[in-house]
PDB file of N, CA and C in Angstrom:
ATOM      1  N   UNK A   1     -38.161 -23.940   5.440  1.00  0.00           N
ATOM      2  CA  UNK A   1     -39.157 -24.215   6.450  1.00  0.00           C
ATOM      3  C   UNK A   1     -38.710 -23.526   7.742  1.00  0.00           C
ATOM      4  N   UNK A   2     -39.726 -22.973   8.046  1.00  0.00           N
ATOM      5  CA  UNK A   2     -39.351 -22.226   9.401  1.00  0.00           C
ATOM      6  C   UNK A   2     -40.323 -21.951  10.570  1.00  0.00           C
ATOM      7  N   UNK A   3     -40.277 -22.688  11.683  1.00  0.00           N
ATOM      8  CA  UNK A   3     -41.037 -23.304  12.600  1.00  0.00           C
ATOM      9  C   UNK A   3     -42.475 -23.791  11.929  1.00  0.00           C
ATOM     10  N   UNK A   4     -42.053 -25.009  11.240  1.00  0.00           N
ATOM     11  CA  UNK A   4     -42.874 -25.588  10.676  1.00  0.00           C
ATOM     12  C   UNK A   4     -43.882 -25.358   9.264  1.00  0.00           C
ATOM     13  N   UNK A   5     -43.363 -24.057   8.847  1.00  0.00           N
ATOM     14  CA  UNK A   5     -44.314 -23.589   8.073  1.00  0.00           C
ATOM     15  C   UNK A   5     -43.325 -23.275   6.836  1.00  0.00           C
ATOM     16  N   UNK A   6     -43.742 -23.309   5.537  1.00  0.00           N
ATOM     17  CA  UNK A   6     -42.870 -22.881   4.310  1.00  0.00           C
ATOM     18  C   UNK A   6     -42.781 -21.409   4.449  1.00  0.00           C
ATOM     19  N   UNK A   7     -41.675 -21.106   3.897  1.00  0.00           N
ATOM     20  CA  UNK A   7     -41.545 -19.358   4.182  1.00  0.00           C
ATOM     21  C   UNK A   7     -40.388 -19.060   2.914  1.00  0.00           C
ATOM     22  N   UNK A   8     -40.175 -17.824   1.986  1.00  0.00           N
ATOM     23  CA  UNK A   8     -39.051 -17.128   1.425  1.00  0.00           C
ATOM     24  C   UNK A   8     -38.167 -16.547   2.049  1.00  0.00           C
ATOM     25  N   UNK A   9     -38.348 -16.031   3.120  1.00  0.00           N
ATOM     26  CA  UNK A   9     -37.353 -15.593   3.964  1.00  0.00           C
ATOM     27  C   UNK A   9     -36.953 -16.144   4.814  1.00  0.00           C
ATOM     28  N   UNK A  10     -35.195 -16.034   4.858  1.00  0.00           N
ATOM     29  CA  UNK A  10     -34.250 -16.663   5.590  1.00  0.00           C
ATOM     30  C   UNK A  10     -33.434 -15.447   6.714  1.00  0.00           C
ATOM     31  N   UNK A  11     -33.700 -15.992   7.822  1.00  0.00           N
ATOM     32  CA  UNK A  11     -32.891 -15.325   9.320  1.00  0.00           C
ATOM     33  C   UNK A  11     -31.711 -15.501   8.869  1.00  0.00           C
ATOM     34  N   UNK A  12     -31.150 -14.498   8.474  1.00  0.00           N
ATOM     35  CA  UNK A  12     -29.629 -14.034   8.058  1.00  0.00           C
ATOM     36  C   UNK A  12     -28.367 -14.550   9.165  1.00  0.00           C
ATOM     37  N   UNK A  13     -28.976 -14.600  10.550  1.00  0.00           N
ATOM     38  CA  UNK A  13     -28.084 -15.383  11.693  1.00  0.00           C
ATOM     39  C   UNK A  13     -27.195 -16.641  11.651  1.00  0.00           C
ATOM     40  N   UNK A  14     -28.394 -17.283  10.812  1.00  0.00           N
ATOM     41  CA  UNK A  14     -28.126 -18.611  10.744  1.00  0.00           C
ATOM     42  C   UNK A  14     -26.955 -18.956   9.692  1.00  0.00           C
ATOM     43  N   UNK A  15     -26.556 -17.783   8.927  1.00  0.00           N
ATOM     44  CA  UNK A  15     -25.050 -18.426   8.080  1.00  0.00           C
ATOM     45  C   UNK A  15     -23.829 -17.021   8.659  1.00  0.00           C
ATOM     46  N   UNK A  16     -24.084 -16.829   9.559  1.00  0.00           N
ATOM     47  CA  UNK A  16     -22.787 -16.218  10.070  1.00  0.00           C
ATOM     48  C   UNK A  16     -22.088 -16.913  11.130  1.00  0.00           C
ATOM     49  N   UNK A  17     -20.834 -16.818  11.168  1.00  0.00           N
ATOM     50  CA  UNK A  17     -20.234 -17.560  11.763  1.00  0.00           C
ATOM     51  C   UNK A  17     -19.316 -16.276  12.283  1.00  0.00           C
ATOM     52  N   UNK A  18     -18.889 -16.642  14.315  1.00  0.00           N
ATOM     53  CA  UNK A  18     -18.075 -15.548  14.272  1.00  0.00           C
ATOM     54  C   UNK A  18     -16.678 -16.082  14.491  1.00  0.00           C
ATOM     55  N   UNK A  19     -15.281 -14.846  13.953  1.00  0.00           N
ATOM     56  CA  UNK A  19     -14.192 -15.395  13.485  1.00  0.00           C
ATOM     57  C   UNK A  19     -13.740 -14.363  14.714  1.00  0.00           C
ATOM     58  N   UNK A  20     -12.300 -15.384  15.187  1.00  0.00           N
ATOM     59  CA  UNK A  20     -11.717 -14.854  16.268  1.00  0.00           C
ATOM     60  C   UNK A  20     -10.960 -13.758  15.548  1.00  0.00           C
ATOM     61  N   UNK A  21     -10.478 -12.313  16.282  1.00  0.00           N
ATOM     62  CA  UNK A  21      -9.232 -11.470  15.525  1.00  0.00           C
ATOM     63  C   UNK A  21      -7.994 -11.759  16.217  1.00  0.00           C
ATOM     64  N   UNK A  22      -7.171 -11.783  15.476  1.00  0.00           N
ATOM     65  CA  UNK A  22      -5.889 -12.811  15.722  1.00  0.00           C
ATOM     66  C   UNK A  22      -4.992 -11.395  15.656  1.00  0.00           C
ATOM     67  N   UNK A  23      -4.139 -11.666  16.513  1.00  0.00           N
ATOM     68  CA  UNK A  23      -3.259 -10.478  16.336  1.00  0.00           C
ATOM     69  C   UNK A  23      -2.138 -10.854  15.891  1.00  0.00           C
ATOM     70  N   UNK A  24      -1.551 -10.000  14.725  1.00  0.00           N
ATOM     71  CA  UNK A  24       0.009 -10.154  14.271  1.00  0.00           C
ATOM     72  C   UNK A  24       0.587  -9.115  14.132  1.00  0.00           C
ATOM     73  N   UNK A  25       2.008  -9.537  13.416  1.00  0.00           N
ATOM     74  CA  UNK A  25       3.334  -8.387  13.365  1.00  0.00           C
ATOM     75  C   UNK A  25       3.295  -8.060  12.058  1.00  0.00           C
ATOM     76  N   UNK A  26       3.449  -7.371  11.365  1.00  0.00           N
ATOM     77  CA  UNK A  26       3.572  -7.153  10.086  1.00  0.00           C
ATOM     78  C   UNK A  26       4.506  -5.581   9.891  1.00  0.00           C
ATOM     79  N   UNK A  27       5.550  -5.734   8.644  1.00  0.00           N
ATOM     80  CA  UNK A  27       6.150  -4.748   7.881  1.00  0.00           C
ATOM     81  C   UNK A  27       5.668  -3.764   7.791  1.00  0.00           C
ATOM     82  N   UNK A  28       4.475  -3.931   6.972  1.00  0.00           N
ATOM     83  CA  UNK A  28       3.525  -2.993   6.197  1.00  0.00           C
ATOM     84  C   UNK A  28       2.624  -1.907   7.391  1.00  0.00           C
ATOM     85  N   UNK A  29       2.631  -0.640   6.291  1.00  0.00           N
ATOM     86  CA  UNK A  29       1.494   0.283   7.572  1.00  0.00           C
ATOM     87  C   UNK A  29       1.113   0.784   6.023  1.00  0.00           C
ATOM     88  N   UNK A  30       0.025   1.520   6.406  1.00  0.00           N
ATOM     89  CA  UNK A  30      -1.071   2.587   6.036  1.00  0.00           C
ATOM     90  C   UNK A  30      -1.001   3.968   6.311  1.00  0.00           C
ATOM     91  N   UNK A  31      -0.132   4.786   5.218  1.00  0.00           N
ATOM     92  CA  UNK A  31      -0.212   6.428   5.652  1.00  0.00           C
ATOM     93  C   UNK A  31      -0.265   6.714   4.616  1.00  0.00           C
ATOM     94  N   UNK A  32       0.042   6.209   3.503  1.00  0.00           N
ATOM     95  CA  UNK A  32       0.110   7.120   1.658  1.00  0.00           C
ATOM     96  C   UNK A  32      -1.806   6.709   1.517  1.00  0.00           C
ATOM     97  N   UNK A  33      -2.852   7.689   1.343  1.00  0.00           N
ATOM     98  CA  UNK A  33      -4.007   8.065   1.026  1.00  0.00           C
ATOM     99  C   UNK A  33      -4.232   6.706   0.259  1.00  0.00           C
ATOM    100  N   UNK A  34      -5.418   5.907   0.563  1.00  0.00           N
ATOM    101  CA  UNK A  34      -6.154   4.715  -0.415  1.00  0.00           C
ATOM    102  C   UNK A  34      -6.441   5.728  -1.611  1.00  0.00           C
ATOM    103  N   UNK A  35      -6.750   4.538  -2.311  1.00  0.00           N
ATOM    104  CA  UNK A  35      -6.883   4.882  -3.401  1.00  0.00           C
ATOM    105  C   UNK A  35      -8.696   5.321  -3.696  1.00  0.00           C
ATOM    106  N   UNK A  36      -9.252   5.215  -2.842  1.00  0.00           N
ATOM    107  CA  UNK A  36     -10.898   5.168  -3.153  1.00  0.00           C
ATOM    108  C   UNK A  36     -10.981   6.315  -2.177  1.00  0.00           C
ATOM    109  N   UNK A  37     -10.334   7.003  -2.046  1.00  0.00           N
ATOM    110  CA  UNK A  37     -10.649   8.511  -1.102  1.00  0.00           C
ATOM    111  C   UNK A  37     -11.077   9.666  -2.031  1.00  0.00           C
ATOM    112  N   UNK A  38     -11.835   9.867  -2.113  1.00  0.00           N
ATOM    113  CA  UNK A  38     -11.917  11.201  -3.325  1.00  0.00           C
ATOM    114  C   UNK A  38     -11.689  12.716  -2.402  1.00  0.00           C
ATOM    115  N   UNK A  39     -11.900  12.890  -1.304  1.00  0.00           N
ATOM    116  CA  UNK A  39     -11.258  14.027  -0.238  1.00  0.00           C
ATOM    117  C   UNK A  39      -9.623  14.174  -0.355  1.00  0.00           C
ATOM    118  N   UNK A  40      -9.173  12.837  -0.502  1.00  0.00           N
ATOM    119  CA  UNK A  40      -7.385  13.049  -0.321  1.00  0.00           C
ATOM    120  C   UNK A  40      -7.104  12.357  -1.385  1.00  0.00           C
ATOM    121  N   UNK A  41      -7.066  12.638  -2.907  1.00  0.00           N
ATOM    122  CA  UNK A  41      -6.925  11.947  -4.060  1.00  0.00           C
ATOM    123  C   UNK A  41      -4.936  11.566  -3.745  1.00  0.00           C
ATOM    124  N   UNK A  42      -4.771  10.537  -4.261  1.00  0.00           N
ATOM    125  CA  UNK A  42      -3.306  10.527  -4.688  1.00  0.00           C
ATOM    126  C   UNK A  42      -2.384  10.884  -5.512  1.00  0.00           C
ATOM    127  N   UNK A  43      -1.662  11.617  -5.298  1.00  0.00           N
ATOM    128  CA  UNK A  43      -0.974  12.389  -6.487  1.00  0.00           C
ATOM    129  C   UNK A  43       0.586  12.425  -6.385  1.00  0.00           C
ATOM    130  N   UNK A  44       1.369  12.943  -7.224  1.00  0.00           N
ATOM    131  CA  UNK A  44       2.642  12.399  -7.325  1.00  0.00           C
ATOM    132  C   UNK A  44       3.443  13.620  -5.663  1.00  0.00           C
ATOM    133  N   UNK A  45       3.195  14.838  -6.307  1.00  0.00           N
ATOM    134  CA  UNK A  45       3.393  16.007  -4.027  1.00  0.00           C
ATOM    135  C   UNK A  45       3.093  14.645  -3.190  1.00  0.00           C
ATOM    136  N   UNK A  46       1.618  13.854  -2.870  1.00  0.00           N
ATOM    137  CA  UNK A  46       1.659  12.903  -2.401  1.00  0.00           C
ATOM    138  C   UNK A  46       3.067  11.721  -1.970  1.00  0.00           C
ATOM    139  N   UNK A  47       3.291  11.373  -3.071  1.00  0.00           N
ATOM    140  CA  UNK A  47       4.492  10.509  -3.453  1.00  0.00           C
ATOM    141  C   UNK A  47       5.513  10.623  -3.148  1.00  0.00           C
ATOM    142  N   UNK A  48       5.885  11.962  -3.571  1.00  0.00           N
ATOM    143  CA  UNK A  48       7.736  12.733  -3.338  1.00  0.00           C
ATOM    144  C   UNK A  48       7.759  13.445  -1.824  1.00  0.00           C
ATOM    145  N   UNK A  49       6.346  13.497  -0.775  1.00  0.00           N
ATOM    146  CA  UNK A  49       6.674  13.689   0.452  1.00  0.00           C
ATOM    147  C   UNK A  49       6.594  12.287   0.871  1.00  0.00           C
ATOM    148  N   UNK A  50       5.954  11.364   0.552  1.00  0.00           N
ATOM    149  CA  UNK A  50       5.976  10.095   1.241  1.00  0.00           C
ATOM    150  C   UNK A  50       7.291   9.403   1.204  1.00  0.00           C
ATOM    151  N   UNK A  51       7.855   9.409   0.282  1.00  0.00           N
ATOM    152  CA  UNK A  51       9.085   8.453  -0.370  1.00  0.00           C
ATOM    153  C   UNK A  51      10.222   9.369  -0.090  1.00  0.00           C
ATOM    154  N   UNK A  52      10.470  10.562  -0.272  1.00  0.00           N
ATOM    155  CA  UNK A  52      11.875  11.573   0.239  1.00  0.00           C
ATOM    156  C   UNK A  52      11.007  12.381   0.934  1.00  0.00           C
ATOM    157  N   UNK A  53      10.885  12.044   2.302  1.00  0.00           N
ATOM    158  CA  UNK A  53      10.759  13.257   3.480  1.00  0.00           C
ATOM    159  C   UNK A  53      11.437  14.074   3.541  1.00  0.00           C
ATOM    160  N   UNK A  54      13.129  13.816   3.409  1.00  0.00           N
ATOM    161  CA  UNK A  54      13.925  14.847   3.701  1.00  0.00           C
ATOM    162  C   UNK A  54      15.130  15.210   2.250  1.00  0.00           C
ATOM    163  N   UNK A  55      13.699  15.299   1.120  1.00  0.00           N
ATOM    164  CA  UNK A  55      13.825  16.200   0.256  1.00  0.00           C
ATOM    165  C   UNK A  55      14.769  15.296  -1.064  1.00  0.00           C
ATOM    166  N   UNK A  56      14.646  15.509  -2.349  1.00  0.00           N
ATOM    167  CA  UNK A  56      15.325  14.596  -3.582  1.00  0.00           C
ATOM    168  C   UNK A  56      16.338  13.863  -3.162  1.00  0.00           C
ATOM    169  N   UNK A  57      17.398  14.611  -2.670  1.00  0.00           N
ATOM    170  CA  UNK A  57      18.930  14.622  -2.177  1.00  0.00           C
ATOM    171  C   UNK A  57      19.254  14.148  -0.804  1.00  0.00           C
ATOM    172  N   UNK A  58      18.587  14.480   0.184  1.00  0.00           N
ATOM    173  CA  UNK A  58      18.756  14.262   1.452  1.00  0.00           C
ATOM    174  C   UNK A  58      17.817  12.794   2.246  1.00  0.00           C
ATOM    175  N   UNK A  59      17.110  12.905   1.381  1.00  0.00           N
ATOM    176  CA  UNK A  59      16.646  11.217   1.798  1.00  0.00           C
ATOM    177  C   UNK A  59      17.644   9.849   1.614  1.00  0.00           C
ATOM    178  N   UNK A  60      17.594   9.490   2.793  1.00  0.00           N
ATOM    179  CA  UNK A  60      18.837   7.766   2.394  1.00  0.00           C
ATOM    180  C   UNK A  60      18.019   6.791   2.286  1.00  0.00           C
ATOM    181  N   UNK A  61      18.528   6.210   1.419  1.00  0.00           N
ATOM    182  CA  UNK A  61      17.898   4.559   1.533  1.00  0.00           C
ATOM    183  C   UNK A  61      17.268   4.048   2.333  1.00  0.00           C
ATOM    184  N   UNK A  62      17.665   3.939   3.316  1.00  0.00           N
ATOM    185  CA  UNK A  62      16.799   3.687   4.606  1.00  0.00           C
ATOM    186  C   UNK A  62      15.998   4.354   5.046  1.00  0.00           C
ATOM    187  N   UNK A  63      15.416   5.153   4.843  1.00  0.00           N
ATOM    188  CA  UNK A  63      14.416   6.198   5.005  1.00  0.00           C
ATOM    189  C   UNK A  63      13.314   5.744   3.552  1.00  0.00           C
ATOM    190  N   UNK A  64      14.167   5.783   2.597  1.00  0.00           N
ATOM    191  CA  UNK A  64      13.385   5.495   1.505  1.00  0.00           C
ATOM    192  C   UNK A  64      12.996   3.625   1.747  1.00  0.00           C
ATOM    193  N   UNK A  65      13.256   2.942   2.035  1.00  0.00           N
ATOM    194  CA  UNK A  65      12.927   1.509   2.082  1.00  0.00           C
ATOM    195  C   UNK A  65      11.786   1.608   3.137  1.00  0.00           C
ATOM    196  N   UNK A  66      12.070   2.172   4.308  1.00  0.00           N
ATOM    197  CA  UNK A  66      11.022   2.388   5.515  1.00  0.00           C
ATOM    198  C   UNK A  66       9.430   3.254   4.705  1.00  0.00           C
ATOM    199  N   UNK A  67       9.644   3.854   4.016  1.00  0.00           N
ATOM    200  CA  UNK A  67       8.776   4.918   3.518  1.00  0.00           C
ATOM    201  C   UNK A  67       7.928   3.731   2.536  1.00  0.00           C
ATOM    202  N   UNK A  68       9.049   2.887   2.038  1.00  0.00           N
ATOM    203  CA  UNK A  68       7.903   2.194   0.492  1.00  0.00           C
ATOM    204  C   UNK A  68       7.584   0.546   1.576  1.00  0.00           C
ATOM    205  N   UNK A  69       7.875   0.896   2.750  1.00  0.00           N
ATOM    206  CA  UNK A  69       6.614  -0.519   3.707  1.00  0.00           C
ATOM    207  C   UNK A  69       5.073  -0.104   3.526  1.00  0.00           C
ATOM    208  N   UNK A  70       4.888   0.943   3.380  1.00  0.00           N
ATOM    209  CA  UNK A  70       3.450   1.392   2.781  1.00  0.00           C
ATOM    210  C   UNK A  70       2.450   0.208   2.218  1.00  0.00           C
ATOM    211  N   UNK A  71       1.515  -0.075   2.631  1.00  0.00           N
ATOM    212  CA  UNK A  71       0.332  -0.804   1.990  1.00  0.00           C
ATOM    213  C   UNK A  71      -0.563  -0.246   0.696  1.00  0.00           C
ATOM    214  N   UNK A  72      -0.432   1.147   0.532  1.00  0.00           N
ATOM    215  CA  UNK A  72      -1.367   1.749  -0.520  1.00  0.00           C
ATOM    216  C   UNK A  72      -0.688   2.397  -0.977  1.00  0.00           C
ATOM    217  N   UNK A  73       0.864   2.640  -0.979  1.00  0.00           N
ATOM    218  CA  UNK A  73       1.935   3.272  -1.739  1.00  0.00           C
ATOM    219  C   UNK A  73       2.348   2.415  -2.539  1.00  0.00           C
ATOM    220  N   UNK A  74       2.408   1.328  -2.246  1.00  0.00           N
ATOM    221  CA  UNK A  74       2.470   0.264  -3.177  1.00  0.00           C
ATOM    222  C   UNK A  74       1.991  -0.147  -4.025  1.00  0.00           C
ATOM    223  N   UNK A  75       0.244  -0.053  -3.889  1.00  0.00           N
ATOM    224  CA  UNK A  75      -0.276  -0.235  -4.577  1.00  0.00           C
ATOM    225  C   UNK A  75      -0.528   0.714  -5.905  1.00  0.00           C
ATOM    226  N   UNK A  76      -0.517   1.682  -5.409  1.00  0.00           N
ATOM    227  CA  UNK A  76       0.293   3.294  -5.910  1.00  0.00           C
ATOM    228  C   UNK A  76       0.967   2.996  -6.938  1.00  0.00           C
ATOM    229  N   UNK A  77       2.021   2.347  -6.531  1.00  0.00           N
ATOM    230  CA  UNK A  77       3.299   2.461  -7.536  1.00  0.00           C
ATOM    231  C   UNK A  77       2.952   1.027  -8.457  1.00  0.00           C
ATOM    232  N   UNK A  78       2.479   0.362  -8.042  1.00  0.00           N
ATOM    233  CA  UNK A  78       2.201  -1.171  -8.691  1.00  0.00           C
ATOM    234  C   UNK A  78       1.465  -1.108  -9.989  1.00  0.00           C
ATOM    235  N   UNK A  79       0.721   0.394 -10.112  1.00  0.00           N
ATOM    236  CA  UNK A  79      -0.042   0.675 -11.168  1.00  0.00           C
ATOM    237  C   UNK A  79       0.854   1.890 -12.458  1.00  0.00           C
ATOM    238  N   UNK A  80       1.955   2.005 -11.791  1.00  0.00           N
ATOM    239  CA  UNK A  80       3.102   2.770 -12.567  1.00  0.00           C
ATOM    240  C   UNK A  80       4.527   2.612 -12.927  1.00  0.00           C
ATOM    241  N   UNK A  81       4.284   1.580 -12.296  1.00  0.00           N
ATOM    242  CA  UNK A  81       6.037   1.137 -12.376  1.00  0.00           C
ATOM    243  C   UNK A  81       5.842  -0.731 -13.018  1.00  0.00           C
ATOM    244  N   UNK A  82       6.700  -0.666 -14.069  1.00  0.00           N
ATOM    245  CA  UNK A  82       6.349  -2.083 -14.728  1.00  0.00           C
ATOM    246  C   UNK A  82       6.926  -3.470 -14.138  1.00  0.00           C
ATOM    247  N   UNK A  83       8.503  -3.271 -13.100  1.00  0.00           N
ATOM    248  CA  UNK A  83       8.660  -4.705 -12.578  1.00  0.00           C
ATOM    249  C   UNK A  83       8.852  -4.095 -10.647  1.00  0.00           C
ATOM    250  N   UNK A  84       8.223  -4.635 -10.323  1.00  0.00           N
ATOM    251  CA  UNK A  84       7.827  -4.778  -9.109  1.00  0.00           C
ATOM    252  C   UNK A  84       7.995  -5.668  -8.131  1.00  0.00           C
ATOM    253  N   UNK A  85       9.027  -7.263  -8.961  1.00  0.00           N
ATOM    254  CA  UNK A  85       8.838  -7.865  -8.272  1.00  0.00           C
ATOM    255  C   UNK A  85      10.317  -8.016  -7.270  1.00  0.00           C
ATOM    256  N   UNK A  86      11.496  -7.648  -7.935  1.00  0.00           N
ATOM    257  CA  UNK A  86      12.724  -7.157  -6.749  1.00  0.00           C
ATOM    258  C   UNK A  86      12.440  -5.519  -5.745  1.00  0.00           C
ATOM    259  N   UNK A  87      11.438  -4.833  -6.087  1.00  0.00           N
ATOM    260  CA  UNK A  87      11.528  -3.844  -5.163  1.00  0.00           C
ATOM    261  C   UNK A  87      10.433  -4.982  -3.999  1.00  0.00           C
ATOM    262  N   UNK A  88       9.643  -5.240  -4.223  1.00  0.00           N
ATOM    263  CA  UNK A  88       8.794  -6.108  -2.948  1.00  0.00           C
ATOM    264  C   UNK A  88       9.421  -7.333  -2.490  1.00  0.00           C
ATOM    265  N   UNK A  89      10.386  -7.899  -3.288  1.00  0.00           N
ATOM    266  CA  UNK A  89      11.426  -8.692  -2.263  1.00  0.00           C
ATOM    267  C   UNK A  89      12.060  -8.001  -1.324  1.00  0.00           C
ATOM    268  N   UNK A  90      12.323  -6.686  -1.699  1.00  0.00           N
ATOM    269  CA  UNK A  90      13.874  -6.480  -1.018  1.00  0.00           C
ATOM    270  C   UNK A  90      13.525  -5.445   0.035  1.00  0.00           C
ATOM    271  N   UNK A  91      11.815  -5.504  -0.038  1.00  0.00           N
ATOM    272  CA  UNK A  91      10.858  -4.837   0.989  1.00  0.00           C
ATOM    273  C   UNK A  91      10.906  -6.003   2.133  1.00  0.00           C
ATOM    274  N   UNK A  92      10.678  -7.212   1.456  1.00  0.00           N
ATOM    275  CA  UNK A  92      10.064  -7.854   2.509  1.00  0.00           C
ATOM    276  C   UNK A  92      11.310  -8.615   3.051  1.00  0.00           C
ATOM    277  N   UNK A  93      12.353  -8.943   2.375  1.00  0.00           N
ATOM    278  CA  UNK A  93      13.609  -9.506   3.228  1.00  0.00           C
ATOM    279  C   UNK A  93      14.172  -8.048   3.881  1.00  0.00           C
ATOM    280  N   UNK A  94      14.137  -6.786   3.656  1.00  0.00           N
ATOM    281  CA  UNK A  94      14.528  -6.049   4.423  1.00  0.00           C
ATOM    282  C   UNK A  94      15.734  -5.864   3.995  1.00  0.00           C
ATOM    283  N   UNK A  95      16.197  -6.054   2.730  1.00  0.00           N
ATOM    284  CA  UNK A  95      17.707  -5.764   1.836  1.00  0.00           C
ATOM    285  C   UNK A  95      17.536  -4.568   1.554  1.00  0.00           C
ATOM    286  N   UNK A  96      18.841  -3.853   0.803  1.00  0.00           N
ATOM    287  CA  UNK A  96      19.025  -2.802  -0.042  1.00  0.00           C
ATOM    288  C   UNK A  96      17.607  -3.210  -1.153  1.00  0.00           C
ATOM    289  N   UNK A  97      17.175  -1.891  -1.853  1.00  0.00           N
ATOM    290  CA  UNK A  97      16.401  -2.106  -3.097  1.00  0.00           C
ATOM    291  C   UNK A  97      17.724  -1.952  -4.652  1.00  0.00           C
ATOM    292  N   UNK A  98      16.847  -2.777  -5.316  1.00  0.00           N
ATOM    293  CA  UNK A  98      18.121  -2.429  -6.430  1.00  0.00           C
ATOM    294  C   UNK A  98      18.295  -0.599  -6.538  1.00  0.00           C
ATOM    295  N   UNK A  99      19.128   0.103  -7.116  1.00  0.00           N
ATOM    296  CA  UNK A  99      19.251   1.637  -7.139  1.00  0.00           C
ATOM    297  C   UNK A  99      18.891   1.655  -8.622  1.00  0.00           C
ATOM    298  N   UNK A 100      18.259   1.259  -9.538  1.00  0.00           N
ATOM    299  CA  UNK A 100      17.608   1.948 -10.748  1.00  0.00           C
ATOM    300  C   UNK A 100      16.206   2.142 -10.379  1.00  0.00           C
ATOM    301  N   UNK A 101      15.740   1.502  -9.057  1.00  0.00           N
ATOM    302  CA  UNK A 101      14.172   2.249  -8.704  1.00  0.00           C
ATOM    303  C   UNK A 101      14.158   3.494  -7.893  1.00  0.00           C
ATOM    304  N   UNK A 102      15.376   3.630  -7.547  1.00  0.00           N
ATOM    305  CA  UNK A 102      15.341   5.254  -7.306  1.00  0.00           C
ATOM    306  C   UNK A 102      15.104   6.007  -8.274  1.00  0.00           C
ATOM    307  N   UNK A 103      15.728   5.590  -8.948  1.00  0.00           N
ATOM    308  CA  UNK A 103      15.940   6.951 -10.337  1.00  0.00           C
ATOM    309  C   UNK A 103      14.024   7.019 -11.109  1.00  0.00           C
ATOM    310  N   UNK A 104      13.637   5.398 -11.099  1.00  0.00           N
ATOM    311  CA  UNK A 104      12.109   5.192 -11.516  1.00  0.00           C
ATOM    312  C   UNK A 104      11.067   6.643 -10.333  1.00  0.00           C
ATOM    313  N   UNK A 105      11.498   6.032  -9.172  1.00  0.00           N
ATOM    314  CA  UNK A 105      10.703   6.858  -8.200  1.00  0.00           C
ATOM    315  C   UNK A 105      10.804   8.313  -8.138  1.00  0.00           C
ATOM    316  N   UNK A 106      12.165   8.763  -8.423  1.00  0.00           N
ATOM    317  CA  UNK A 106      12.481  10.477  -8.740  1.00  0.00           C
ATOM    318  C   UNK A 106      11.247  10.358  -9.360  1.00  0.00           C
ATOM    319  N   UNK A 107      11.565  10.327 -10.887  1.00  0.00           N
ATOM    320  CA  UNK A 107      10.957  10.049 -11.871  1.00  0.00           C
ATOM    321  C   UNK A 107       9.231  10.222 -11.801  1.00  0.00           C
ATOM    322  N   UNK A 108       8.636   9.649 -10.974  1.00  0.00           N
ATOM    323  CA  UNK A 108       7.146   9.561 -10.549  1.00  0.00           C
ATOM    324  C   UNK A 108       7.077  10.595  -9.471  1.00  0.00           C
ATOM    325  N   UNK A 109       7.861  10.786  -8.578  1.00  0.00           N
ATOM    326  CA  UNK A 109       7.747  11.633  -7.717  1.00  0.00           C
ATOM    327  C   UNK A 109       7.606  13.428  -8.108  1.00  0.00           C
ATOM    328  N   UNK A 110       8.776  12.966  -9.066  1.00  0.00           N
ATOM    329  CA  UNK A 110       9.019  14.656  -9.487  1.00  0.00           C
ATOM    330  C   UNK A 110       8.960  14.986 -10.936  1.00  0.00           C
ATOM    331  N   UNK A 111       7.888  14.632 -11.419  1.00  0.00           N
ATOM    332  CA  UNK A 111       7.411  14.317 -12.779  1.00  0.00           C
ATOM    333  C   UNK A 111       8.045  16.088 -13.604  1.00  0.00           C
ATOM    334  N   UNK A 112       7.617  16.998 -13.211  1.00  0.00           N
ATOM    335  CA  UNK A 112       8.519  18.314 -14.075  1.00  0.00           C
ATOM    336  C   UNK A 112      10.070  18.884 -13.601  1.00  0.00           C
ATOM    337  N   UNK A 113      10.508  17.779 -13.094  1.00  0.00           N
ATOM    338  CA  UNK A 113      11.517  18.025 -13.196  1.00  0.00           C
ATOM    339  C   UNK A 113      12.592  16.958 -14.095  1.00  0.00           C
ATOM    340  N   UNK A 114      11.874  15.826 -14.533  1.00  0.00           N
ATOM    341  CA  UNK A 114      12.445  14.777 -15.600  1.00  0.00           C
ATOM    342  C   UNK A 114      12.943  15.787 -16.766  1.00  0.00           C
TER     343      UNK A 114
END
């Protein structure tokens, strides 16, 4: 009913509600390409510049831990790599990662050279 009269259409106003934006801190950023981009597809060149900037050998740990705070690198890898759940601890406490996901990430990164 709408000013008194029966009607099918509903003023869309009336179920929105507005939500404050709250600002926070967070780990995580956004630079490895979403996955729904078809202009900048994701690919493993993608991967092995995101994860070793400064090349197979010359990237440290810490460079590599900073690199996999990624939000869509993750998700990236979440669809290729089978346990996931000590590399995203040791993302989010900010520890060493275990060192057999290096060798996994070569591995994805630099697929002809396995």
């Amino acid at each position: 009913i709408a000013e008194g009269t029966h009607t099918h259409e509903v003023d869309t106003a009336l179920f929105t509600v507005p939500v404050p934006i709250v600002a926070h801190q967070s780990n995580l950023k956004a630079i490895f390409p979403a996955a729904n981009r078809p202009e900048q597809p994701q690919s493993p060149r993608l991967l092995s510049r995101a994860i070793f900037p400064s090349g197979r050998d010359g990237t440290s740990a810490s460079e590599m831990q900073s690199a996999l705070s990624d939000f869509h690198l993750l998700l990236f890898l979440y669809r290729r790599v089978n346990d996931m759940g000590p590399l995203l601890e040791s993302i989010r406490k900010a520890t060493p990662m275990p060192s057999y996901y290096k060798i996994a990430l070569e591995a994805l990164a630099f697929p002809d050279e396995a």
